[in-house]
Protein backbone atom coordinates (compact mmCIF):
# COMPACT_ATOMS: atom_id res chain seq x y z
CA UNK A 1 61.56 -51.51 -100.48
CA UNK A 2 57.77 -52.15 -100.40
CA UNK A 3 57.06 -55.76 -98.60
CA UNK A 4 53.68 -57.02 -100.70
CA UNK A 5 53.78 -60.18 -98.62
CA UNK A 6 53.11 -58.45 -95.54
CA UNK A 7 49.73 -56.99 -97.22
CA UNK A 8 48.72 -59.97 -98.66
CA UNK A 9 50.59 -63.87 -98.30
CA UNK A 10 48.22 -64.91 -101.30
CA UNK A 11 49.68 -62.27 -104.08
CA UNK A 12 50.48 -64.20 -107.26
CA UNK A 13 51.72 -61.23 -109.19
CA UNK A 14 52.85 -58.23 -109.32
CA UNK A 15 54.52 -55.49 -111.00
CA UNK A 16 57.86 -54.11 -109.90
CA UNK A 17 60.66 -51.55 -111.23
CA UNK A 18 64.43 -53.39 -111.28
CA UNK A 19 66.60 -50.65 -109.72
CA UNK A 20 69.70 -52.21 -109.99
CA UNK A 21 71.69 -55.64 -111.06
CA UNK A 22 74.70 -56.52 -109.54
CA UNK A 23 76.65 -59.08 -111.42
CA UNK A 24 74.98 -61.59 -113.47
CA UNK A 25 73.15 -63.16 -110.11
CA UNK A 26 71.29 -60.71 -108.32
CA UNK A 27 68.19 -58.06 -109.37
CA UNK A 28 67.04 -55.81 -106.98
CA UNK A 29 63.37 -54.57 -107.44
CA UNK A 30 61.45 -51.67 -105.66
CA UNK A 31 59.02 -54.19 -104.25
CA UNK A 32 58.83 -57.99 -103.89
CA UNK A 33 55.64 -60.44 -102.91
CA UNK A 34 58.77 -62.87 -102.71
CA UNK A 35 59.01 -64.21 -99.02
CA UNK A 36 62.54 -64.71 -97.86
CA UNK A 37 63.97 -67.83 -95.98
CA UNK A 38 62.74 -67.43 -92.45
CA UNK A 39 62.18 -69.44 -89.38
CA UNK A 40 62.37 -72.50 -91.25
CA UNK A 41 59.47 -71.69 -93.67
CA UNK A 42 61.19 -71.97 -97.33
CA UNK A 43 61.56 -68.83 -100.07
CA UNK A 44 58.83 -68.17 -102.36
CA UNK A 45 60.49 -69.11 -106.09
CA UNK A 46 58.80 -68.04 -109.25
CA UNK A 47 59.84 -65.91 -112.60
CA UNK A 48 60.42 -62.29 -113.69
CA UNK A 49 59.03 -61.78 -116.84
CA UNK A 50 59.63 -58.90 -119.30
CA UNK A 51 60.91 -58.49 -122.80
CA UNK A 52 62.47 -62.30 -121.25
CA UNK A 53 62.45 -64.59 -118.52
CA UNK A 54 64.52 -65.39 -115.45
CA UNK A 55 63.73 -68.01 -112.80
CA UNK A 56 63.78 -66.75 -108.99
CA UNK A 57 65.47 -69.60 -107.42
CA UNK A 58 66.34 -68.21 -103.95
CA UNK A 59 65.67 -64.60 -102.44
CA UNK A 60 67.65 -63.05 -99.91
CA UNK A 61 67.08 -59.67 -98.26
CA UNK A 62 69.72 -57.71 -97.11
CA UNK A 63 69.06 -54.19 -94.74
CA UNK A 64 66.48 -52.55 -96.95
CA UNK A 65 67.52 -54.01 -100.18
């Protein structure tokens, strides 16, 4: 998975390709500008949009998912 935040902190947008969802919780994308938990600093949050919309209210990255 491509890491956009490491490129650039200030990305706003982007466009990614959902390559699988598990459940009805969890999407995982090809890239993400979302930054995870870390060190104390919180997640980014913000909204997938196509054909719909769904609210990103936590992120969590797992190995290279």
């Amino acid at each position: 998975m491509d890491v956009l935040y490491l490129l650039d902190c200030y990305v706003k947008e982007f466009e990614a390709t959902v390559e699988e969802v598990t459940g009805d919780r969890f999407v995982i994308l090809d890239k993400t500008a979302f930054y995870p938990d870390s060190g104390g600093q919180p997640h980014d949050t913000g909204v997938l949009v196509r054909g719909g919309r769904a609210r990103i209210s936590g992120y969590i990255r797992e190995e290279d998912e």
